[in-house]
Structure formats: structure tokens, C-alpha cells
C-alpha atoms as a PDB file:
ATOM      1  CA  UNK A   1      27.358  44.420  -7.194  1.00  0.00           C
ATOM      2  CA  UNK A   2      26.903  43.136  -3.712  1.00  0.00           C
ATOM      3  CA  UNK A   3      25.944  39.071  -2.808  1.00  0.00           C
ATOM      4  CA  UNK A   4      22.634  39.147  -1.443  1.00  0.00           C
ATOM      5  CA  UNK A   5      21.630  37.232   1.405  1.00  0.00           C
ATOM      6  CA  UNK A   6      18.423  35.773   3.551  1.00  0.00           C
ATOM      7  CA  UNK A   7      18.830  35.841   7.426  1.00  0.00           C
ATOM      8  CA  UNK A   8      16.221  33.322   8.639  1.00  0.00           C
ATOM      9  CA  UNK A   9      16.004  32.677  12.430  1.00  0.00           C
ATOM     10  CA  UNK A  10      13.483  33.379  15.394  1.00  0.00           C
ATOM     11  CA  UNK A  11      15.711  34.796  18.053  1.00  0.00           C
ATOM     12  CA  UNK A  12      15.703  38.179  16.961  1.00  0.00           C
ATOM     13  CA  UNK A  13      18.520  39.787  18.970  1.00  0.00           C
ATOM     14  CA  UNK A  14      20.761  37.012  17.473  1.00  0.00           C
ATOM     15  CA  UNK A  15      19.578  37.689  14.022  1.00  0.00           C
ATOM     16  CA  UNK A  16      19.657  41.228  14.362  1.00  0.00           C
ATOM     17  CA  UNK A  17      23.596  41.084  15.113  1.00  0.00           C
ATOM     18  CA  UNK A  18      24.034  38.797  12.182  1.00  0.00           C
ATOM     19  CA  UNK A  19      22.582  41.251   9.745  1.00  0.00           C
ATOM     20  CA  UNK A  20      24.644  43.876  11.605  1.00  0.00           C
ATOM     21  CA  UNK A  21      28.069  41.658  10.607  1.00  0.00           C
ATOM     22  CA  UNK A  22      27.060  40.110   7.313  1.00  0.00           C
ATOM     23  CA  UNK A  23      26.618  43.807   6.291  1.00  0.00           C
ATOM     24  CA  UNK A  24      30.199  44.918   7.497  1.00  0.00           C
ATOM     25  CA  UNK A  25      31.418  42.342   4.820  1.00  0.00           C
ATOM     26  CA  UNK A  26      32.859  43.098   1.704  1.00  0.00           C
ATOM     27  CA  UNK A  27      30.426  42.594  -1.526  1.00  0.00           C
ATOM     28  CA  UNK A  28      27.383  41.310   0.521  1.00  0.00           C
ATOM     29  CA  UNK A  29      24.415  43.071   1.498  1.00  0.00           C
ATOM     30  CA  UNK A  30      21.517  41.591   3.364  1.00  0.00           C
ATOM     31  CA  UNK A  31      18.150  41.904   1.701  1.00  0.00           C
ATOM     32  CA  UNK A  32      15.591  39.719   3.848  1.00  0.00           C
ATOM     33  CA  UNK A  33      15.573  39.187   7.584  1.00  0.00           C
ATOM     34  CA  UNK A  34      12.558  36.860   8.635  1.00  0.00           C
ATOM     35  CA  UNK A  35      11.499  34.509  11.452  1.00  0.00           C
ATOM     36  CA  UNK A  36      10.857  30.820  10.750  1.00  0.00           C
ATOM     37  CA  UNK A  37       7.155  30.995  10.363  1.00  0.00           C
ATOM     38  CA  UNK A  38       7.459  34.355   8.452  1.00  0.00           C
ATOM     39  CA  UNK A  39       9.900  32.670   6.021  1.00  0.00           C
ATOM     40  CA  UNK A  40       7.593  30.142   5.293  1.00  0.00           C
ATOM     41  CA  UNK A  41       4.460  31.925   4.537  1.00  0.00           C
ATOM     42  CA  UNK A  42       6.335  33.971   2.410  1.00  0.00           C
ATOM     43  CA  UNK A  43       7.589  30.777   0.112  1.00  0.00           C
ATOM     44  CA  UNK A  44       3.961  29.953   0.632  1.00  0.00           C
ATOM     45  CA  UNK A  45       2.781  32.902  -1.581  1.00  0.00           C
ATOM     46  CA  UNK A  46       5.501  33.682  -3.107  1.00  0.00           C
ATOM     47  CA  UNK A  47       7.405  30.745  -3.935  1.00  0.00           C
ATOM     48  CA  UNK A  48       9.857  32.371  -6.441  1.00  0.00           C
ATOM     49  CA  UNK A  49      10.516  34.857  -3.800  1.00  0.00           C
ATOM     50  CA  UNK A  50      14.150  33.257  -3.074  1.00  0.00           C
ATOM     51  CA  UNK A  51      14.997  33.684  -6.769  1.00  0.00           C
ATOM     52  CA  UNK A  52      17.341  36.725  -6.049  1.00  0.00           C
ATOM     53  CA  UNK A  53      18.506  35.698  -3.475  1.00  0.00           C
ATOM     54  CA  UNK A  54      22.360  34.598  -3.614  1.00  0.00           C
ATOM     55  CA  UNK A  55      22.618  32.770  -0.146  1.00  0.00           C
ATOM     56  CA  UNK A  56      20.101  31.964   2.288  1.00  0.00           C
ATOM     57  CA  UNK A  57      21.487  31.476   5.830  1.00  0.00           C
ATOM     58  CA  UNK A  58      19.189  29.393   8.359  1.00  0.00           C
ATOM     59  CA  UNK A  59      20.193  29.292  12.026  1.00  0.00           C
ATOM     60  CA  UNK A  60      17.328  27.278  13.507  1.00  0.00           C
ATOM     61  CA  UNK A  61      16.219  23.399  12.667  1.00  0.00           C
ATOM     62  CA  UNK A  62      13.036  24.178  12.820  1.00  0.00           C
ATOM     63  CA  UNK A  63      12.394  24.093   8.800  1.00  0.00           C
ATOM     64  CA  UNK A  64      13.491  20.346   9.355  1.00  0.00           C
ATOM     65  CA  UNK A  65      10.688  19.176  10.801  1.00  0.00           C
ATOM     66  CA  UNK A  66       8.934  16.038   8.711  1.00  0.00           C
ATOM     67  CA  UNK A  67       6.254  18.364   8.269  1.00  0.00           C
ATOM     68  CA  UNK A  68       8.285  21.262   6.513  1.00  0.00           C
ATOM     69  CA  UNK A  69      10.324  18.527   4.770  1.00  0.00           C
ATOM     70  CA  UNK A  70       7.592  17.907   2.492  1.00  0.00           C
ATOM     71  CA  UNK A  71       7.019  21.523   1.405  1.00  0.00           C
ATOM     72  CA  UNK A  72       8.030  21.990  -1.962  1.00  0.00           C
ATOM     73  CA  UNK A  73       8.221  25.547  -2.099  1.00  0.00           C
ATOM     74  CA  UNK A  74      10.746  25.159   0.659  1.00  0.00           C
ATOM     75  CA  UNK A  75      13.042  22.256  -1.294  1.00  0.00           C
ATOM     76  CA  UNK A  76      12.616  24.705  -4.481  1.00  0.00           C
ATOM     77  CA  UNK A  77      13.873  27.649  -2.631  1.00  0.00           C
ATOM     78  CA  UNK A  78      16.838  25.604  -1.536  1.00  0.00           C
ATOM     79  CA  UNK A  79      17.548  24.260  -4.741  1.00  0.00           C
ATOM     80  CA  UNK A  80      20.547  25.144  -6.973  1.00  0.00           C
ATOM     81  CA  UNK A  81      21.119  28.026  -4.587  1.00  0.00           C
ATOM     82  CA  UNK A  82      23.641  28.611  -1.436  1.00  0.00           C
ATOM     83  CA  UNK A  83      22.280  27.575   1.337  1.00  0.00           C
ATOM     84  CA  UNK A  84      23.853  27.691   4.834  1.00  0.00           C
ATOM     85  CA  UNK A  85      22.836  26.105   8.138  1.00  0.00           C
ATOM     86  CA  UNK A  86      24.246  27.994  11.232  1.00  0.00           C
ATOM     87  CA  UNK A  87      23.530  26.246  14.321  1.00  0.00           C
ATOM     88  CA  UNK A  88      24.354  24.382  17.539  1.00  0.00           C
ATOM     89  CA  UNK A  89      21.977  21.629  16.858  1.00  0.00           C
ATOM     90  CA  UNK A  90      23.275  19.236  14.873  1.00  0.00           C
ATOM     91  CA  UNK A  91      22.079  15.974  15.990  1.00  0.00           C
ATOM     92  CA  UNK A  92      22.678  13.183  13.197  1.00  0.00           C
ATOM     93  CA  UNK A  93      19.377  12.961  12.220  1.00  0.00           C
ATOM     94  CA  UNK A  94      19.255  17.122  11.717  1.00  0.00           C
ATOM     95  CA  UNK A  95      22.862  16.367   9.744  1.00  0.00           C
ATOM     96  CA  UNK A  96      21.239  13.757   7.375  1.00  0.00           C
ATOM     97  CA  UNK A  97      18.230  15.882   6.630  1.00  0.00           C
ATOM     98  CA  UNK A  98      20.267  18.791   5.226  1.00  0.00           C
ATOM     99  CA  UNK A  99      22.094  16.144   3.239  1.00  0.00           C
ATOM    100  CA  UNK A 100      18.437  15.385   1.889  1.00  0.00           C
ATOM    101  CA  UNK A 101      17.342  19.035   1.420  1.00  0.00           C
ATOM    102  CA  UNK A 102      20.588  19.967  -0.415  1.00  0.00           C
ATOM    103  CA  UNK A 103      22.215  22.285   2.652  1.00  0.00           C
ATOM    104  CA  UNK A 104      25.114  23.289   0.897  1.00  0.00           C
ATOM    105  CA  UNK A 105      27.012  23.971   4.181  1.00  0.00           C
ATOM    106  CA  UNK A 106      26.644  23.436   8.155  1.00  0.00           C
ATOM    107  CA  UNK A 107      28.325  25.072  10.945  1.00  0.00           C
ATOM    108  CA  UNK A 108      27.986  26.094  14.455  1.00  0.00           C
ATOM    109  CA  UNK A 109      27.280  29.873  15.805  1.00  0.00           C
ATOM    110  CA  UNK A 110      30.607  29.588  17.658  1.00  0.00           C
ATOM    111  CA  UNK A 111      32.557  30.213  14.314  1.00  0.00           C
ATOM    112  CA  UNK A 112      34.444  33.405  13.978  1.00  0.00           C
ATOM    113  CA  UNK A 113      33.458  36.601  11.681  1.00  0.00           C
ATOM    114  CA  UNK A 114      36.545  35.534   9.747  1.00  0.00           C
ATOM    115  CA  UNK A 115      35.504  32.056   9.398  1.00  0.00           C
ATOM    116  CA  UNK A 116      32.172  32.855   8.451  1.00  0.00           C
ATOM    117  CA  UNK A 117      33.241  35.279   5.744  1.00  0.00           C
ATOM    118  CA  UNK A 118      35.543  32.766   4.467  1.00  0.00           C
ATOM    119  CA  UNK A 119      32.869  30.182   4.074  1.00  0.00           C
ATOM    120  CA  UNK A 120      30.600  32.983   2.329  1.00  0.00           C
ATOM    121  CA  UNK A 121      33.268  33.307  -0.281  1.00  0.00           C
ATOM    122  CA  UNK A 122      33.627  29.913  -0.947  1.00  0.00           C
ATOM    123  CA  UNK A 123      29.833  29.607  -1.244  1.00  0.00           C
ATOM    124  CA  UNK A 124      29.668  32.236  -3.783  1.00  0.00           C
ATOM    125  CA  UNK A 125      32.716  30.510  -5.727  1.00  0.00           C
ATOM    126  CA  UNK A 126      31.092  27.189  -5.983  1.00  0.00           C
ATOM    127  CA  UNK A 127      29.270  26.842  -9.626  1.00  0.00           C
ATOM    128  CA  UNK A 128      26.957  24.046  -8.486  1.00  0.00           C
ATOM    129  CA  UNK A 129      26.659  23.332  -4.893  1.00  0.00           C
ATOM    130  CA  UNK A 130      27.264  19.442  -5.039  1.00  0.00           C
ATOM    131  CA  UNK A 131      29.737  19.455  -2.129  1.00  0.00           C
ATOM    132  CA  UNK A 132      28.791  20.096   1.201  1.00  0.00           C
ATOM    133  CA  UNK A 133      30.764  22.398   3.908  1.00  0.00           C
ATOM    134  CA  UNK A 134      31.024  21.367   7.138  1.00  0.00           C
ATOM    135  CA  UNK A 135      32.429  22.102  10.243  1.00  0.00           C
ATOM    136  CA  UNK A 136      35.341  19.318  11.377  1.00  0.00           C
ATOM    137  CA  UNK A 137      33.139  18.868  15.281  1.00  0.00           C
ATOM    138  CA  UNK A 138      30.115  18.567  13.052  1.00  0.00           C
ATOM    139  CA  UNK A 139      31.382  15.854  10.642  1.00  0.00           C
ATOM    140  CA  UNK A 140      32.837  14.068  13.862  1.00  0.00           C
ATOM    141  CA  UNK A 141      29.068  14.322  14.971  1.00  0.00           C
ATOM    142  CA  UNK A 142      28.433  11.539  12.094  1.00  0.00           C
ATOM    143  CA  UNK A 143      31.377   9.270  12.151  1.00  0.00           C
ATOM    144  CA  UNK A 144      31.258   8.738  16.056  1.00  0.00           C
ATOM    145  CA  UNK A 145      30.470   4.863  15.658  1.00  0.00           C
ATOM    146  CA  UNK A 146      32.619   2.673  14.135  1.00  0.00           C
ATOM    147  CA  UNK A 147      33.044   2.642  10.269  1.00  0.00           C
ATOM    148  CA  UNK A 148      31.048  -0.249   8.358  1.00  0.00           C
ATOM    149  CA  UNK A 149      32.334  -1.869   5.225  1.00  0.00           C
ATOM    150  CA  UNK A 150      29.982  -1.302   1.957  1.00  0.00           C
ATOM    151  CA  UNK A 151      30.486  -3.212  -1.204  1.00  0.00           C
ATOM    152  CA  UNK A 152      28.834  -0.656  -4.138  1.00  0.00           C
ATOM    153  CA  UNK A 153      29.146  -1.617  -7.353  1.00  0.00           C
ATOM    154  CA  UNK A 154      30.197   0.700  -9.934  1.00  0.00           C
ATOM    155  CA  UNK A 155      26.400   1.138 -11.086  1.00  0.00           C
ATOM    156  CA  UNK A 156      25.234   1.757  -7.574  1.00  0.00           C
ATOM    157  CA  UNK A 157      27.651   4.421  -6.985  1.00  0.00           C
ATOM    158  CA  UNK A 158      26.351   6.400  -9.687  1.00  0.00           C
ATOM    159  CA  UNK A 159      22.831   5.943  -9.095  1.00  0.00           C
ATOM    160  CA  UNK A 160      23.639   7.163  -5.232  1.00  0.00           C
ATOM    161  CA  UNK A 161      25.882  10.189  -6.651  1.00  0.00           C
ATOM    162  CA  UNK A 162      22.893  11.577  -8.503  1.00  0.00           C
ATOM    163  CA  UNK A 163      20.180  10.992  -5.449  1.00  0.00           C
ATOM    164  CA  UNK A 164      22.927  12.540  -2.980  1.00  0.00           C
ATOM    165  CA  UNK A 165      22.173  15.598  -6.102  1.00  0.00           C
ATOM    166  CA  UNK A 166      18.177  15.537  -5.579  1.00  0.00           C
ATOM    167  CA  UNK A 167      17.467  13.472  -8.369  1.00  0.00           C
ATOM    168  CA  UNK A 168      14.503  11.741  -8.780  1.00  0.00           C
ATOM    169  CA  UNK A 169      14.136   8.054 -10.290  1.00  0.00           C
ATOM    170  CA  UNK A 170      13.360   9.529 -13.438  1.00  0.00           C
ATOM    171  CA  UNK A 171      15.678  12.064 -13.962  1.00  0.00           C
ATOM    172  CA  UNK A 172      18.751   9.814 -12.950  1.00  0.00           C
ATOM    173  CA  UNK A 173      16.988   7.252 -15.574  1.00  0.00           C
ATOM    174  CA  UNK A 174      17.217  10.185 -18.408  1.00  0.00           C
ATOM    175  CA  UNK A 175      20.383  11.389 -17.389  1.00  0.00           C
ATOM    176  CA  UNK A 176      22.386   7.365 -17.242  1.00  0.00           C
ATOM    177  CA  UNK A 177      20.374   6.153 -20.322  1.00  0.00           C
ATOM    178  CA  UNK A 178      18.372   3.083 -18.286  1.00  0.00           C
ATOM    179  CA  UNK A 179      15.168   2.585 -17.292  1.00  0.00           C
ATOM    180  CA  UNK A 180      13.293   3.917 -14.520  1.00  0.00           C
ATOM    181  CA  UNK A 181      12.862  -0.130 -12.837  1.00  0.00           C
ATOM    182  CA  UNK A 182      16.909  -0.397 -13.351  1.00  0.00           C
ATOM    183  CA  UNK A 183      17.333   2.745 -10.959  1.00  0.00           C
ATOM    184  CA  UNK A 184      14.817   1.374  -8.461  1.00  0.00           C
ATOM    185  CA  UNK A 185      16.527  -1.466  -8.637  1.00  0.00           C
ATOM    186  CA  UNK A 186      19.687  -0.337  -8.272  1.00  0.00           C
ATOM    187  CA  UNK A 187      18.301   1.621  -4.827  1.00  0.00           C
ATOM    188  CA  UNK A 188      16.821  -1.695  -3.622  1.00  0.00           C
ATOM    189  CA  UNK A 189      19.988  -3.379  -3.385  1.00  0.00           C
ATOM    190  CA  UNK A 190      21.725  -0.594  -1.596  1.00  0.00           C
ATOM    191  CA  UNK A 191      19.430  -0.328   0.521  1.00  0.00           C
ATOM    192  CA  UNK A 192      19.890  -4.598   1.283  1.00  0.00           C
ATOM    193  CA  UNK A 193      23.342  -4.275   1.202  1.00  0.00           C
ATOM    194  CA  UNK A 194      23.958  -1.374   3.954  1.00  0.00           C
ATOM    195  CA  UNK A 195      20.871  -2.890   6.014  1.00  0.00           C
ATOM    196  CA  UNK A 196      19.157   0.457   5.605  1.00  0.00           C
ATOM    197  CA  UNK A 197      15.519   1.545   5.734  1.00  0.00           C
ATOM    198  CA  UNK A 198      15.624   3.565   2.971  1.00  0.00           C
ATOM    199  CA  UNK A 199      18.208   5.905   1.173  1.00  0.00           C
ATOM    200  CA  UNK A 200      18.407   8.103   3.408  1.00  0.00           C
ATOM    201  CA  UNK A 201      20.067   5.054   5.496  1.00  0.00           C
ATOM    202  CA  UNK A 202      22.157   3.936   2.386  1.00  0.00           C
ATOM    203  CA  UNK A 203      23.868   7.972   2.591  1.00  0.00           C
ATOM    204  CA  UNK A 204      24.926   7.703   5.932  1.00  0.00           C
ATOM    205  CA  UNK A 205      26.256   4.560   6.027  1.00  0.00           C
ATOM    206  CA  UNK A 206      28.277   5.373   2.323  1.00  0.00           C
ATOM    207  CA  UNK A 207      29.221   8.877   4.831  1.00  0.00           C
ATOM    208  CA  UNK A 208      30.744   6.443   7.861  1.00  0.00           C
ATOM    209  CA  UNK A 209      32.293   3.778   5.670  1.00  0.00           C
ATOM    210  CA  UNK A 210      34.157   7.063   4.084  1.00  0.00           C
ATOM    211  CA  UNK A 211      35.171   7.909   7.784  1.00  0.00           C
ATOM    212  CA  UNK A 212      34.160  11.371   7.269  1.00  0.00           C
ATOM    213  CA  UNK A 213      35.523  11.738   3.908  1.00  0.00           C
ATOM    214  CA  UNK A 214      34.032  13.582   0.705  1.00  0.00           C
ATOM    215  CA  UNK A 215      30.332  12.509   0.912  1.00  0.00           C
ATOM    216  CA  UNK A 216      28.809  13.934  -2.518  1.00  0.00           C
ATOM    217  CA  UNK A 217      30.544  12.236  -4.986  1.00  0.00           C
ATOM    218  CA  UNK A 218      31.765  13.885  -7.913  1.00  0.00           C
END
């Protein structure tokens, strides 16, 4: 039985081509070939329409946008499912956002068939998605400044290793056995401790003080 893939992207000669190679592949078969805004209203009516869907590959940032952020059919879709970002804009801020969406991998358009195909396979081979694939000039993209020095505790660690896995305040409070104020709190001092805004803040600067090393914790 063949992996089944999404092609979303708006320039349609590029798109077209990638359908054309992702269907000379061994054991995939592409299924859906939208546009951005057709993509969309299609999770908008259909939001289980993803569900057999094996991996989704998205080669614009335009879904990024603070305004598509919020759409919940779109973080559903993503959601305990393969999803690729292939692309020449990575700007940190794009980078980060995946990390918040759950992107479970990011590379350029200048990557071989091969390469691509590789990373396909190991996309298909991962049970749960909780690391995230990324091209090496990509990951330099995020540790270009110097690497700070961040003191996590234990406790914090653990709170951060679930958020980095989309979990909400509640559901990291069920799944460590303390109370919904102790994770909040927990996420409060991070966020003093790393000088951040908010968590999204606390992730990158847990990403540079890793100098580019794993950044979804086991």
C-alpha cells in the first residue's frame, strides 16, 4: 500500500513537478494537490479531511501567518501527522513558528530527489513525530548569534519538553501529576530566567544555548 501525500503550494508549475517526482517514488502516491487558500477552505469544511493523509508537504509560509496560526482546523490537521515544510524562506521567526505548529521537518527546495526521498522515509519511520528534521543551513539560520547560558531546573525541563509536544497547561498537569498553577508557574520562571516574552522565547533560547543541538527533548 502506497504513503499518501498532500502537495500544498501556490506556484503551480513548481507543484506540478513535485507531484510529478513524489509519484516516481517507491510506495508513495500523491492524493491531494491544492493552493494555499484552497487548502484552507477545505480544512474549513472539512476539517477531518487530512485524516488519510500520511504526509502533508507545504512549500509556502503563507499558512504561518498570525492569522492562520490561530486556526484550529489547521493545528489539528498538523497534529500527530508528518508534516514537511519545503521552502527557501526560513527566516527565524518562520523557523520558530513551525516549532509551535508541530512541523515535523524543514528544508529548502534546493535539496536533491534523493535527499528528499530519504527524508520521506524517515518521516514515515518515525512513530510519533517529537523530533524535528532540519536542514544543517537551516539550523545555522537559528544559532547565528552567540549561545546564551540557561539554568533549567529539572522540573522546568519537563514542563518545556511537553509544550515543545503541543501540550496545553492542563494536559502537561494530568500527564506530571501537579496542578495546573504549578505548570504556569513553572512557565513563568522560564520565561524570567531566559528574559523571554513568552514561551515561544523560552524555545529558542533552550534551541541556541543547545548550539543547534537536539531541540525536542525526549
Amino acid at each position: 500500500m502506497s504513503n499518501k501525500i498532500a502537495v500544498v503550494d501556490d506556484d503551480q508549475l513548481f507543484r506540478a513537478g513535485l507531484v510529478r517526482l513524489l509519484d516516481t517514488f517507491t510506495g508513495y502516491k500523491v492524493v491531494q494537490s491544492w493552493a494555499n487558500s484552497e487548502f484552507l477552505e477545505q480544512i474549513g469544511k472539512q476539517p477531518k479531511v487530512c485524516e488519510e493523509i500520511d504526509i502533508l508537504i507545504m512549500c509556502s509560509p503563507y499558512f504561518l501567518q498570525s492569522k492562520f496560526v490561530k486556526n484550529e482546523s489547521l493545528i489539528q490537521c498538523f497534529s500527530g501527522r508528518a508534516t514537511m515544510i519545503l521552502s527557501n524562506q526560513y527566516s527565524k521567526s518562520t523557523v520558530l513558528r513551525c516549532f509551535e505548529l508541530g512541523i515535523s521537518a524543514f528544508f529548502s527546495r534546493d535539496i536533491s530527489p534523493k535527499e528528499l526521498e530519504s527524508i520521506l522515509n524517515g518521516l514515515i519511520n518515525e512513530s510519533d513525530y517529537s523530533t524535528i528534521q532540519m536542514e544543517s543551513k537551516i539550523k545555522a539560520k537559528l544559532t547565528q548569534m552567540e549561545p546564551v547560558k540557561i539554568d533549567l531546573s529539572e522540573a522546568e525541563e519537563e514542563v518545556l519538553r511537553l509544550v515543545c509536544h503541543q501540550k496545553s497547561s492542563a494536559e502537561i498537569s494530568e500527564q506530571l501529576g501537579i496542578s495546573v498553577r504549578t505548570v504556569e508557574s513553572r512557565k513563568r520562571k522560564m520565561i524570567k530566567k531566559t528574559a523571554s516574552k513568552n514561551m515561544i522565547g523560552v524555545i529558542m533560547a533552550y534551541f541556541k544555548s543547545r548550539e543547534g543541538g537536539t531541540f525536542l527533548v525526549n
